[in-house]
N, C-alpha and C. Protein backbone atom coordinates (compact mmCIF):
# COMPACT_ATOMS: atom_id res chain seq x y z
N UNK A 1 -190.68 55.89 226.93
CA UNK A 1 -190.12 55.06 225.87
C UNK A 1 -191.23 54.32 225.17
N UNK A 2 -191.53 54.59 223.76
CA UNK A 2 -192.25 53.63 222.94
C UNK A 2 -192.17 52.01 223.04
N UNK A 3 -192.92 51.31 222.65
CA UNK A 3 -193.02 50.05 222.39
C UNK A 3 -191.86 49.48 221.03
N UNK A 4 -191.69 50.68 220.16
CA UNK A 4 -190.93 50.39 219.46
C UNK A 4 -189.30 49.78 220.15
N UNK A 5 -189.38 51.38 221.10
CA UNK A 5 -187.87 51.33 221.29
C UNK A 5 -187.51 50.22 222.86
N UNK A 6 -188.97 50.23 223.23
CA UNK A 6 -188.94 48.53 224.11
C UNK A 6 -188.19 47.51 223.58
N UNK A 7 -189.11 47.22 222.20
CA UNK A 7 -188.71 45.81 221.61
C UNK A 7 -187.32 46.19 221.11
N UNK A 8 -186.63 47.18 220.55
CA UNK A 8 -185.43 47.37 219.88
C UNK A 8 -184.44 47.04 220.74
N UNK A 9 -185.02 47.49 222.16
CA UNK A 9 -183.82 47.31 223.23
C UNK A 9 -183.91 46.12 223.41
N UNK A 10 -184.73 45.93 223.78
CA UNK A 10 -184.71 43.81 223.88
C UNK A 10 -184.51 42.87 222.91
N UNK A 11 -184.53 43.58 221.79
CA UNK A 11 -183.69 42.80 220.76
C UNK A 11 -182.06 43.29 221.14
N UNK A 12 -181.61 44.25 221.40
CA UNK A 12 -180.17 44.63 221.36
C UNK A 12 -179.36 43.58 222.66
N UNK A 13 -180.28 43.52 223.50
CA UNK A 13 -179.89 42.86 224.99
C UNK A 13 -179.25 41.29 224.36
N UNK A 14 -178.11 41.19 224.92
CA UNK A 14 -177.54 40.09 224.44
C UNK A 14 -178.02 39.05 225.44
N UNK A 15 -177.91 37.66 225.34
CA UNK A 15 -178.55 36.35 226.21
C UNK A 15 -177.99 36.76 227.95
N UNK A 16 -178.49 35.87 228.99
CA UNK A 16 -177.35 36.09 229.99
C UNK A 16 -176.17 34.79 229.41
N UNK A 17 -174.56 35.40 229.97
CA UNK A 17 -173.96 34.36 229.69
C UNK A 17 -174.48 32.99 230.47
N UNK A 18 -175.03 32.76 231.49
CA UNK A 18 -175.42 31.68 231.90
C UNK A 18 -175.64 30.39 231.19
N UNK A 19 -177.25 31.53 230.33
CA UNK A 19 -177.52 30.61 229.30
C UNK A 19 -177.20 30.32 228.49
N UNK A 20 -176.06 31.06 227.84
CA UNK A 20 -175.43 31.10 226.83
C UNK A 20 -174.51 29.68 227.09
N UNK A 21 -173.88 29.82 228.37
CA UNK A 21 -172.39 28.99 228.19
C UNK A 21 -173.27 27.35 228.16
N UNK A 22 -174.78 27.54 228.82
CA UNK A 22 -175.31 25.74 229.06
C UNK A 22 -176.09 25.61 227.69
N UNK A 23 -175.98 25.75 227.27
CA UNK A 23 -176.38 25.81 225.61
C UNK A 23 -175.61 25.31 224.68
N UNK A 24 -174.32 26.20 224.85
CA UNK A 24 -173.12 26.08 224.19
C UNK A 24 -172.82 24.32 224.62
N UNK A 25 -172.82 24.08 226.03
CA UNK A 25 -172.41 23.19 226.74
C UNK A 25 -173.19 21.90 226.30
N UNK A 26 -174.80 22.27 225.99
CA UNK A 26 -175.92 20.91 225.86
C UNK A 26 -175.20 20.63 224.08
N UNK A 27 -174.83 22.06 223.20
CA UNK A 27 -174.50 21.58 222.18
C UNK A 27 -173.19 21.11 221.91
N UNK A 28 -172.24 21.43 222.63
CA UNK A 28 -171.26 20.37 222.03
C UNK A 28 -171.40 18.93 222.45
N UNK A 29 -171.90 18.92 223.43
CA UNK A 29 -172.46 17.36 224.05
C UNK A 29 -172.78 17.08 222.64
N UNK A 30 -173.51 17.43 222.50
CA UNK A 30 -174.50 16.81 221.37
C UNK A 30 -173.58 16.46 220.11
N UNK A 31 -172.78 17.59 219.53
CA UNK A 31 -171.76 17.14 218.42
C UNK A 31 -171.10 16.36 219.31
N UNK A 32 -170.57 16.18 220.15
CA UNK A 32 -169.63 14.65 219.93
C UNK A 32 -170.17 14.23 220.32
N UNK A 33 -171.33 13.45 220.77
CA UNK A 33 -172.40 12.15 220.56
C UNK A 33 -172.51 12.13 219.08
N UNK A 34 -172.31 13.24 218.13
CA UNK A 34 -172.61 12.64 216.57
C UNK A 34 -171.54 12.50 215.87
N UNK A 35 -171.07 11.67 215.53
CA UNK A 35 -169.91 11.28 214.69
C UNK A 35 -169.68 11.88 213.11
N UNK A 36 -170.92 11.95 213.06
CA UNK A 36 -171.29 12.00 211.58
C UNK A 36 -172.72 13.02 211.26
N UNK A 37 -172.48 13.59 210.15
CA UNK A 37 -173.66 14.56 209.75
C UNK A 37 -173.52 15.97 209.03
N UNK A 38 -174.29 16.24 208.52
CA UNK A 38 -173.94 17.70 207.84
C UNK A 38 -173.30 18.59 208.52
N UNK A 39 -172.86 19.83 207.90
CA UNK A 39 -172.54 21.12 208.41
C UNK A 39 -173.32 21.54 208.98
N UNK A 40 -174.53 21.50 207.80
CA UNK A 40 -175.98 22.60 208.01
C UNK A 40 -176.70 21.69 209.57
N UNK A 41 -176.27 20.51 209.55
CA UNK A 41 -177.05 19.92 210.97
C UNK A 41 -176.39 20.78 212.07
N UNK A 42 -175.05 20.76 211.93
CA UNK A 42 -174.19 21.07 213.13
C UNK A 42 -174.37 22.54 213.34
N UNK A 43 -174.85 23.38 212.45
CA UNK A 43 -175.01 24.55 212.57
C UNK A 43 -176.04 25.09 213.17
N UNK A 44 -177.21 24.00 212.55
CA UNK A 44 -178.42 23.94 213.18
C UNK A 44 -178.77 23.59 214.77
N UNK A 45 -177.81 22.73 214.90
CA UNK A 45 -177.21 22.59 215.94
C UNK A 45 -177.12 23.69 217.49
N UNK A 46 -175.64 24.20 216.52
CA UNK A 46 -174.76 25.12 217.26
C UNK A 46 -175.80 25.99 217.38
N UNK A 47 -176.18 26.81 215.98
CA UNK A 47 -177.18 28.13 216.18
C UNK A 47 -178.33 28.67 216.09
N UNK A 48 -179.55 27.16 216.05
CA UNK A 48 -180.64 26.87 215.53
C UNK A 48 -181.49 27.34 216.68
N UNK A 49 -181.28 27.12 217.78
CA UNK A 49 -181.70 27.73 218.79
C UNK A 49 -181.97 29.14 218.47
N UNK A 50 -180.83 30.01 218.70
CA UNK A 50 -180.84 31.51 218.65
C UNK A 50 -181.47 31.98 217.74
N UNK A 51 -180.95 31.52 216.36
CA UNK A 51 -181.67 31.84 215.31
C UNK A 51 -183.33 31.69 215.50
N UNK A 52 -183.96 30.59 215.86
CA UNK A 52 -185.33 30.64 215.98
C UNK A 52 -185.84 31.54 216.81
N UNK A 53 -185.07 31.63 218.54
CA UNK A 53 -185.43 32.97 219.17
C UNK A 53 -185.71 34.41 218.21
N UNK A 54 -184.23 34.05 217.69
CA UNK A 54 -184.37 35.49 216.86
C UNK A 54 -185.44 36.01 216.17
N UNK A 55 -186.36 34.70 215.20
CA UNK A 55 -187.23 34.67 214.31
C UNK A 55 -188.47 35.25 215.11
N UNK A 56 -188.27 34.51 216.40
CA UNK A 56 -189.39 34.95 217.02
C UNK A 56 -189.63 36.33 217.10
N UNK A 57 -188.24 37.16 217.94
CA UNK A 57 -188.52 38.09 218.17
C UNK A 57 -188.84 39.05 217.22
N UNK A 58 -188.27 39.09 215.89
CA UNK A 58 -188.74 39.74 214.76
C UNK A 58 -190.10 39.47 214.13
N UNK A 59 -190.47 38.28 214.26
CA UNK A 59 -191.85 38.31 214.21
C UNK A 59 -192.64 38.76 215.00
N UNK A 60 -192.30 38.99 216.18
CA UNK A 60 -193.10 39.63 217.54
C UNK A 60 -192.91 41.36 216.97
N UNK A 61 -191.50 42.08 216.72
CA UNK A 61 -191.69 43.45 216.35
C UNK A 61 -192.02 43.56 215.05
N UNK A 62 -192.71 42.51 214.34
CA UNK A 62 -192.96 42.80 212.90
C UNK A 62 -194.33 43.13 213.45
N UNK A 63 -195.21 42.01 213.79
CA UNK A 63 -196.25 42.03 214.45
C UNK A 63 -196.60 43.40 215.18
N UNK A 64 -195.83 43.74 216.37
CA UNK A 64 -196.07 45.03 216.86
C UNK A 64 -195.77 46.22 215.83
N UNK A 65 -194.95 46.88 214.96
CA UNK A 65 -195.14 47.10 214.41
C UNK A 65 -195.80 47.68 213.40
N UNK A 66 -196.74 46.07 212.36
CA UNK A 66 -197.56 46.45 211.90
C UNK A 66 -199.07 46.84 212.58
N UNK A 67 -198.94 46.25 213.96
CA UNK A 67 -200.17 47.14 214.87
C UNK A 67 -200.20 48.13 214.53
N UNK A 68 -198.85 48.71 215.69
CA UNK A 68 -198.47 50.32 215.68
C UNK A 68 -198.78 51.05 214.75
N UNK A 69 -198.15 50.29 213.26
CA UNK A 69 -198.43 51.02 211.99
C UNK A 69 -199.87 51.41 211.32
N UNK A 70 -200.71 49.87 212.00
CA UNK A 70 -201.96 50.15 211.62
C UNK A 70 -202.83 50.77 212.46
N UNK A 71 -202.67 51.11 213.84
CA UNK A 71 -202.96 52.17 214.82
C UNK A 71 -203.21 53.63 214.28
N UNK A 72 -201.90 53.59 213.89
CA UNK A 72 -201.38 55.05 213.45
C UNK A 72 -201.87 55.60 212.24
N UNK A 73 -202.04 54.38 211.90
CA UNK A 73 -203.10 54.55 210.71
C UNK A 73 -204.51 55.25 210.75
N UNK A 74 -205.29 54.41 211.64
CA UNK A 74 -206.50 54.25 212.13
C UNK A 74 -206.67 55.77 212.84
N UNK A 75 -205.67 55.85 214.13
CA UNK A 75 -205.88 57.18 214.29
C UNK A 75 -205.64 58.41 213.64
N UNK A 76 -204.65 58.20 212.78
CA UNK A 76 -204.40 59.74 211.14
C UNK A 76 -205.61 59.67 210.58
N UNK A 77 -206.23 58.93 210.50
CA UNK A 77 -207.78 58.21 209.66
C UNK A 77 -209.21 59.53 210.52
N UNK A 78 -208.47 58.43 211.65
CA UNK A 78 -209.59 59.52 212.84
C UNK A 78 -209.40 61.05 212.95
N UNK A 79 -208.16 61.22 213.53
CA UNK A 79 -208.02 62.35 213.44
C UNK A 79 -208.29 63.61 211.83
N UNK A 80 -208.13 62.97 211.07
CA UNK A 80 -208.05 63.22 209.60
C UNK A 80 -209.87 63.37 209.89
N UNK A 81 -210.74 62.21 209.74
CA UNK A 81 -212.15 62.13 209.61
C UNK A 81 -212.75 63.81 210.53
N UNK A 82 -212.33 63.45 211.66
CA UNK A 82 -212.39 64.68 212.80
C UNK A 82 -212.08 66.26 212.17
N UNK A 83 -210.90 66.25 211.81
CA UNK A 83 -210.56 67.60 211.00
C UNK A 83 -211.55 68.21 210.12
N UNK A 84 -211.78 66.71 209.21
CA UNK A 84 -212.14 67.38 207.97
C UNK A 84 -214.02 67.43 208.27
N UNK A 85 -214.47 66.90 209.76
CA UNK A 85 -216.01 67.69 210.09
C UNK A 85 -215.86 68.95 210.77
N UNK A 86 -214.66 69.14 211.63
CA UNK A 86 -214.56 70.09 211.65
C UNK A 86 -214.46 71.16 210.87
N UNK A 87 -213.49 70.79 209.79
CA UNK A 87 -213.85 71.80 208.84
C UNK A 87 -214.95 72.06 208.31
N UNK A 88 -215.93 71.06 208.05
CA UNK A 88 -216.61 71.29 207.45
C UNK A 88 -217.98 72.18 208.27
N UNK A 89 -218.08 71.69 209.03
CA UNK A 89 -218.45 72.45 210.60
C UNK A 89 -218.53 74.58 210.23
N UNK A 90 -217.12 74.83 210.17
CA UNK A 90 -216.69 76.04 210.24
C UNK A 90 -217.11 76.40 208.90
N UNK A 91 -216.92 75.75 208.33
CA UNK A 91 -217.31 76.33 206.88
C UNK A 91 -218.56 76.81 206.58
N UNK A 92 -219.67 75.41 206.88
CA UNK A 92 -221.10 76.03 207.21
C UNK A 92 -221.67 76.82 207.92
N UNK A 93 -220.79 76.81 209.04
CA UNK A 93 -221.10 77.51 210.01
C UNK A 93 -221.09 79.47 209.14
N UNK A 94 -219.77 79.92 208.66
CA UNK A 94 -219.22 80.63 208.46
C UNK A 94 -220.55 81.09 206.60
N UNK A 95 -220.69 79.99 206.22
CA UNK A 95 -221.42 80.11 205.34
C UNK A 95 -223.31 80.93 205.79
N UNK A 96 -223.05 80.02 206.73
CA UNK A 96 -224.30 80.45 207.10
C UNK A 96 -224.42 81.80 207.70
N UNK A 97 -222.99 82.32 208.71
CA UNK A 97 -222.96 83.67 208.90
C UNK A 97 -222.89 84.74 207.73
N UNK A 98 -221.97 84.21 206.69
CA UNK A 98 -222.25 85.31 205.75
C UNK A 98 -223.56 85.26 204.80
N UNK A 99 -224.28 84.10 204.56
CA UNK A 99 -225.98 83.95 204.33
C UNK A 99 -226.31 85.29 204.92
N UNK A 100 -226.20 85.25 205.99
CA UNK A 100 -227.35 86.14 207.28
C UNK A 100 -226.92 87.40 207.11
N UNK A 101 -225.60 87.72 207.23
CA UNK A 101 -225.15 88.97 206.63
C UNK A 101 -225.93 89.45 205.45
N UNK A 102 -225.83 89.13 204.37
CA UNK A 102 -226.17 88.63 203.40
C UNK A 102 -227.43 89.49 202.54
N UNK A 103 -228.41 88.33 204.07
CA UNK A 103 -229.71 88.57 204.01
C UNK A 103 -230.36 90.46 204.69
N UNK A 104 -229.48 90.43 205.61
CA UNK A 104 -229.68 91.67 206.61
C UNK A 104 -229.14 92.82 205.46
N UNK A 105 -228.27 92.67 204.87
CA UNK A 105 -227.71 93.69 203.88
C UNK A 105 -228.88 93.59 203.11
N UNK A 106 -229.47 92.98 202.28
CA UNK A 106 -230.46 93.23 201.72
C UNK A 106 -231.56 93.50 202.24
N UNK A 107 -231.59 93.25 203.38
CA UNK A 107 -232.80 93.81 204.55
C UNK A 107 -233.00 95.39 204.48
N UNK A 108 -231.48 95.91 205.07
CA UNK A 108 -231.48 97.04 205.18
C UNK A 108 -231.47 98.12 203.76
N UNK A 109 -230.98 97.38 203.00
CA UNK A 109 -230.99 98.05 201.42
C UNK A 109 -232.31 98.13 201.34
N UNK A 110 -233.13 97.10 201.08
CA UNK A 110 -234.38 97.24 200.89
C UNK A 110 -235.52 98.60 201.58
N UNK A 111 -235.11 98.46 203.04
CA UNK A 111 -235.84 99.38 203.47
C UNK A 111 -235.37 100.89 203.47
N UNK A 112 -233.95 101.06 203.08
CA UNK A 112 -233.28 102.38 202.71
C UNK A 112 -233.56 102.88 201.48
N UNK A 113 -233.65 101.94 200.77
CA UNK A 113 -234.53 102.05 199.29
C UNK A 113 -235.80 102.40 199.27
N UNK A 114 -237.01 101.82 200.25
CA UNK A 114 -238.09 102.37 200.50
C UNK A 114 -238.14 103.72 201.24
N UNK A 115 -237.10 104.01 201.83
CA UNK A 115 -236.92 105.43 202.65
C UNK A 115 -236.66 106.04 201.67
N UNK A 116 -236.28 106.19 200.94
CA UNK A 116 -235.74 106.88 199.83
C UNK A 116 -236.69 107.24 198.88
N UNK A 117 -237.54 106.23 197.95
CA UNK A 117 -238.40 106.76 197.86
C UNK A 117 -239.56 107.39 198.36
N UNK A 118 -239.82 106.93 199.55
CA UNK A 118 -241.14 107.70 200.47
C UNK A 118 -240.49 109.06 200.54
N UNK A 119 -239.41 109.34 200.54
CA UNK A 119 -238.47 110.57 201.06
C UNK A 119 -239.13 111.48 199.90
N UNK A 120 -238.72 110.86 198.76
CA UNK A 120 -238.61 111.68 197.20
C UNK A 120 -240.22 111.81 196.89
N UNK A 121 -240.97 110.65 196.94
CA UNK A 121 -242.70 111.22 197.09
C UNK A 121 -242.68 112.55 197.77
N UNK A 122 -242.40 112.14 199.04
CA UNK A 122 -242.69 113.54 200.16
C UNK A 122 -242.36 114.91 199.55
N UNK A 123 -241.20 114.96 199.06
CA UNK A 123 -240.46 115.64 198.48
C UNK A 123 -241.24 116.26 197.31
N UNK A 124 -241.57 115.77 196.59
CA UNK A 124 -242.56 115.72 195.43
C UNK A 124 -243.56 116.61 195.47
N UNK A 125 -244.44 115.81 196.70
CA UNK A 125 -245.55 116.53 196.97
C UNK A 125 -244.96 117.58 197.69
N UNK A 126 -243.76 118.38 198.24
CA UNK A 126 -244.12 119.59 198.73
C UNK A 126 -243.73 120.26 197.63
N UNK A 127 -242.99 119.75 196.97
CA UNK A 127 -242.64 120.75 195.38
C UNK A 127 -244.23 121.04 194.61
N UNK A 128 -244.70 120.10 194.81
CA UNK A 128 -246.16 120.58 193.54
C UNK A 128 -247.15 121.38 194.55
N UNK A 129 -246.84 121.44 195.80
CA UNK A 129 -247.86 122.30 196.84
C UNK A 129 -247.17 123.29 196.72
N UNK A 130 -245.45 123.50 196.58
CA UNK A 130 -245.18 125.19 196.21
C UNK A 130 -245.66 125.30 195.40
N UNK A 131 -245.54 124.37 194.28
CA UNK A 131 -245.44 124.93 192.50
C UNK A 131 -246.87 125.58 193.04
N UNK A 132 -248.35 124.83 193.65
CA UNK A 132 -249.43 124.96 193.03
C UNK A 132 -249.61 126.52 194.05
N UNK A 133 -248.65 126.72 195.60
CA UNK A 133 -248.92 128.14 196.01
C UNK A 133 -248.62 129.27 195.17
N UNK A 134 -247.46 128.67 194.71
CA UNK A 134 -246.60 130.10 194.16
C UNK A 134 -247.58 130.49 192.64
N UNK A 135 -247.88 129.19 191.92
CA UNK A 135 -249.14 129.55 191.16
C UNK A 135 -250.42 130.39 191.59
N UNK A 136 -250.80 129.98 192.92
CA UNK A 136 -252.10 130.89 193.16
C UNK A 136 -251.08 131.76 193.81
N UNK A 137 -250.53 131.86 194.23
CA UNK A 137 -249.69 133.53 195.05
C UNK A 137 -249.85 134.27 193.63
N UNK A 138 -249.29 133.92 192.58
CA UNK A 138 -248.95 134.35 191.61
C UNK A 138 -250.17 135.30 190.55
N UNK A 139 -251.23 134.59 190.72
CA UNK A 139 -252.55 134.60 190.08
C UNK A 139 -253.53 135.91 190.99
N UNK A 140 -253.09 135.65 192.58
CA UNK A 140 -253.89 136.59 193.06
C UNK A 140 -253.26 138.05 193.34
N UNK A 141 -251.42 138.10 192.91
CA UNK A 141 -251.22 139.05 193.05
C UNK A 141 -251.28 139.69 191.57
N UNK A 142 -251.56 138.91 190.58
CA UNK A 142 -251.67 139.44 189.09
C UNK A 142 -253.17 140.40 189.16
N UNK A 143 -254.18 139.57 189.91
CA UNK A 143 -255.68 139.99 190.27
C UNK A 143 -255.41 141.25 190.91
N UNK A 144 -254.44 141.16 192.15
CA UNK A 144 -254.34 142.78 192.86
C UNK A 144 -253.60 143.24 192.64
N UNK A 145 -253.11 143.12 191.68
CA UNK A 145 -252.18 144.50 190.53
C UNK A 145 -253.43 145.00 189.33
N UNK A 146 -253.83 144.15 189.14
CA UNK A 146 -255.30 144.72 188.04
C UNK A 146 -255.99 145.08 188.61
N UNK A 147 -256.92 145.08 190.05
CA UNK A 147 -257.59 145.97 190.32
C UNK A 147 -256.99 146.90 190.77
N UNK A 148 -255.68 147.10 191.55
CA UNK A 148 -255.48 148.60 191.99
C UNK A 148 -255.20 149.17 190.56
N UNK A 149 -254.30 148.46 189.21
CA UNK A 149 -254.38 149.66 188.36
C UNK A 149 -255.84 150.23 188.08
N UNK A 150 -256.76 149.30 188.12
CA UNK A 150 -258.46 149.62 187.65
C UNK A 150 -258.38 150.92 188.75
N UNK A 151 -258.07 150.77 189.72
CA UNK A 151 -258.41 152.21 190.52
C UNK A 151 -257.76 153.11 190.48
N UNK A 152 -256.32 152.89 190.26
CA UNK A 152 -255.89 154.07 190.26
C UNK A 152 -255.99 154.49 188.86
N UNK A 153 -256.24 153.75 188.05
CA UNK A 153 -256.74 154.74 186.35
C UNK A 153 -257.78 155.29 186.92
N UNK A 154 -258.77 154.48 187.87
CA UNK A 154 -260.28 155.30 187.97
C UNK A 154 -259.78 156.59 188.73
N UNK A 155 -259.19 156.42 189.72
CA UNK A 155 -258.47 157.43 190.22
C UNK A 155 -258.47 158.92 189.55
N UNK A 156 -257.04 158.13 188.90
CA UNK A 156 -256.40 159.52 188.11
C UNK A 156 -257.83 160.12 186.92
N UNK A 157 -258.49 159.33 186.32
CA UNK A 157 -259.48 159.75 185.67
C UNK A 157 -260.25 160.70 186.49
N UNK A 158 -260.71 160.51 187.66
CA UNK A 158 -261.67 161.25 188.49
C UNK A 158 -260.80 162.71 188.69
N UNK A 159 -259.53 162.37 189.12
CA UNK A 159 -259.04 163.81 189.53
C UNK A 159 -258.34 164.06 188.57
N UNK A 160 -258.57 163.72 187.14
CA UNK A 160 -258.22 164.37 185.84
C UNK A 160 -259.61 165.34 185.70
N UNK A 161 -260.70 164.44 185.70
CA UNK A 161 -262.09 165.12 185.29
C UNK A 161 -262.20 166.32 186.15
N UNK A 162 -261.65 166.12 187.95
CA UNK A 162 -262.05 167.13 188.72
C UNK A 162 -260.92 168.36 188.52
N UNK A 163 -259.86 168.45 188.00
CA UNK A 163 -258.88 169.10 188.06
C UNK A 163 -259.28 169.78 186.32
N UNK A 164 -260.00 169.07 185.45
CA UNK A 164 -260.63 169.76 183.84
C UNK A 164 -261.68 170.68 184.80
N UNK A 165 -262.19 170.69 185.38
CA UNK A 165 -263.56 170.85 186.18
C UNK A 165 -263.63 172.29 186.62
N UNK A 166 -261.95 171.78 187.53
CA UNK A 166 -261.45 173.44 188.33
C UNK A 166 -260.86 174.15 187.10
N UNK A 167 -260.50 173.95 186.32
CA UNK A 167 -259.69 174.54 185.18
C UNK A 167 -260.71 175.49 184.62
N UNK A 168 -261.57 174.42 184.21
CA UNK A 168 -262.44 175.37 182.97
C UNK A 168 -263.63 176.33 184.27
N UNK A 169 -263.42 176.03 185.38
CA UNK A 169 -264.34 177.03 186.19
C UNK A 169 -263.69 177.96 186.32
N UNK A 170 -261.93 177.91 186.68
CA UNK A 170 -260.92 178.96 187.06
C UNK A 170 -261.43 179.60 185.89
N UNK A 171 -260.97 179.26 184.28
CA UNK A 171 -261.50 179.65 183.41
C UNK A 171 -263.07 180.48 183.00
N UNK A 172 -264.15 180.24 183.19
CA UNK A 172 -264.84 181.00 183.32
C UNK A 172 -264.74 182.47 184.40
N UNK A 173 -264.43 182.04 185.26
CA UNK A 173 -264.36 182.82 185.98
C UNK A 173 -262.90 184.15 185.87
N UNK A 174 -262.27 183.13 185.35
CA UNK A 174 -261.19 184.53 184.67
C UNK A 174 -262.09 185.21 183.38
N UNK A 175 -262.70 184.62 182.73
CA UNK A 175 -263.40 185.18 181.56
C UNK A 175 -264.31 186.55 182.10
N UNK A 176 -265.17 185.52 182.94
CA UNK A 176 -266.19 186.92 183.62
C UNK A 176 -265.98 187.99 184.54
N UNK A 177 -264.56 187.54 184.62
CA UNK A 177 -263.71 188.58 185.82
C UNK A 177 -263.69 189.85 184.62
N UNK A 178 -262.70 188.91 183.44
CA UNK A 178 -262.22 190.29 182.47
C UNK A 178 -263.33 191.03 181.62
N UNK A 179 -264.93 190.41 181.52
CA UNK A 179 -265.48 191.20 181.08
C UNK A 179 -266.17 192.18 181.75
N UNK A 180 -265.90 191.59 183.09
CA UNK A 180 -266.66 192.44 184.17
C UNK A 180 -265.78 194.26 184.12
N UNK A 181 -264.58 193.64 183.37
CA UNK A 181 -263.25 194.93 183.45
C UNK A 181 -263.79 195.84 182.59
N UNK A 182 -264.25 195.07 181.55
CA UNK A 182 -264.23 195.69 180.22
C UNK A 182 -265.47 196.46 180.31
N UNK A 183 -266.10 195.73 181.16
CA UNK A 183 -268.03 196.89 180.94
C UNK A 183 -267.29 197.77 182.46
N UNK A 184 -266.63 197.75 183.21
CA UNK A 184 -266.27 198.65 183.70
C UNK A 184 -265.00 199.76 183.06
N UNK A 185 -264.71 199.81 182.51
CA UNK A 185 -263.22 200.57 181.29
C UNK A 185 -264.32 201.35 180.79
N UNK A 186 -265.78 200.39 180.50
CA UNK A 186 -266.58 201.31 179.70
C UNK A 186 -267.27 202.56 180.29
N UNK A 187 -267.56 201.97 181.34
CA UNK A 187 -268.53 203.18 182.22
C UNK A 187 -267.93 203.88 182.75
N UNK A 188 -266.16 203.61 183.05
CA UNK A 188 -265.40 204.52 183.32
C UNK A 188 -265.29 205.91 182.18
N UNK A 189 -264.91 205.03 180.95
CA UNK A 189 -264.96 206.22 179.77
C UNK A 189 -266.01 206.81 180.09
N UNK A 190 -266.81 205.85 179.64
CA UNK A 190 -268.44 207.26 179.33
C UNK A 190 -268.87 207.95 180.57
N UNK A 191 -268.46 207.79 182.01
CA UNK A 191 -267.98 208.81 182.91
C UNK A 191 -267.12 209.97 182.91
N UNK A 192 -266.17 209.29 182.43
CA UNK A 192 -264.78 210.67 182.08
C UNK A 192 -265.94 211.40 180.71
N UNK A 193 -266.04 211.16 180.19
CA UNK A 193 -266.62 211.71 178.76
C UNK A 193 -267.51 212.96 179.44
N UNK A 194 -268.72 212.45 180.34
CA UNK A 194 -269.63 212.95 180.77
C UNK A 194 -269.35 214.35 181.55
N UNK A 195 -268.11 213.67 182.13
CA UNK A 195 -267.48 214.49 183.37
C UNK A 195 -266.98 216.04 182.55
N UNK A 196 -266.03 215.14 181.45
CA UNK A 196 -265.47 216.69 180.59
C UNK A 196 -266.40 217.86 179.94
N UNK A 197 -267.56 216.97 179.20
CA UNK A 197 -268.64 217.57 178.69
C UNK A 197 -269.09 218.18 179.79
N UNK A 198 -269.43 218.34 180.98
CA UNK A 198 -269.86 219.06 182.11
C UNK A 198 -268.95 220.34 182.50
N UNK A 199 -268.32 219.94 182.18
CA UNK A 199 -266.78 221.00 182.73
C UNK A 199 -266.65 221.79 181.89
């Protein structure tokens, strides 16, 4: 049970009759010892008592109360002050994790970016070491296609010349075959000739 609902109940608690009835009892004594006097005396009288208790006690739960109230205050204050470092706490905190993130993302960009180009250099240079093989591949098989044609023209020239060579020898030699015929046709005749004239 709160302090509130302390004092509420002890305000609700009525007197004991005890005191009530010797009260009642000291005050009518008292009005008839007075013959004479206001209402507001006699009232003051009769209920001036209670009433001041009363004052009291409402000044006592005004009092508690505005403690309580200003307690409650003090601690929403605190608790409130507390929250809002906490928050602020998490926030930086959280700030500072995504900073670092942040930073590491650009960490790693950075050096994926440098991989990338070292990659594409590399790359580079093996393209201009083909370009520059396939250029000399290119150059020395142009060189050994021109000298074998140089040889095989020299070639075919040689066994053109040697094959004119056998030709025109076959050639002579068919020539001197057939005149060898012809001075023989001859000495054949002028044999037969000789032969008949004998006969």
């Amino acid at each position: 049970m709160s302090e509130l609902e302390e004092s509420t109940s002890y305000i609700d608690v009525e007197p004991k009759k005890n005191d009530f009835i010797s009260t009642n009892r000291s005050q009518q004594s008292h009005v008839e010892s007075l013959s004479s006097g206001s209402l507001d005396k006699i009232r003051d009288i009769l209920f001036g008592t209670q009433v001041r208790e009363y004052d009291k006690r409402f000044s006592r739960l005004e009092e508690r109360l505005l403690r309580e109230c200003t307690e409650l205050r003090e601690d929403t204050k605190k608790r409130m002050d507390s929250l809002e470092v906490y928050i602020r706490q998490e926030v930086e905190s959280l700030t500072e994790v995504v900073k670092k993130q942040q930073v590491n993302r650009d960490e790693v960009l950075k050096e994926l970016t440098q991989e990338h180009k070292h990659q594409v250099e590399i790359l580079e240079k093996k393209l201009l070491d083909l370009d520059e093989q396939a250029t000399k591949a290119t150059k020395d098989l142009r060189q050994q296609i021109l000298e074998q044609s140089k040889n095989v023209n020299e070639d075919i020239g040689k066994k053109y010349a040697e094959i004119l060579a056998t030709v025109e020898r076959e050639t002579q030699e068919i020539r001197n075959d057939k005149a060898n015929r012809i001075t023989l046709a001859a000495l054949f005749a002028e044999l037969a000739m000789r032969l008949r004239s004998e006969t």
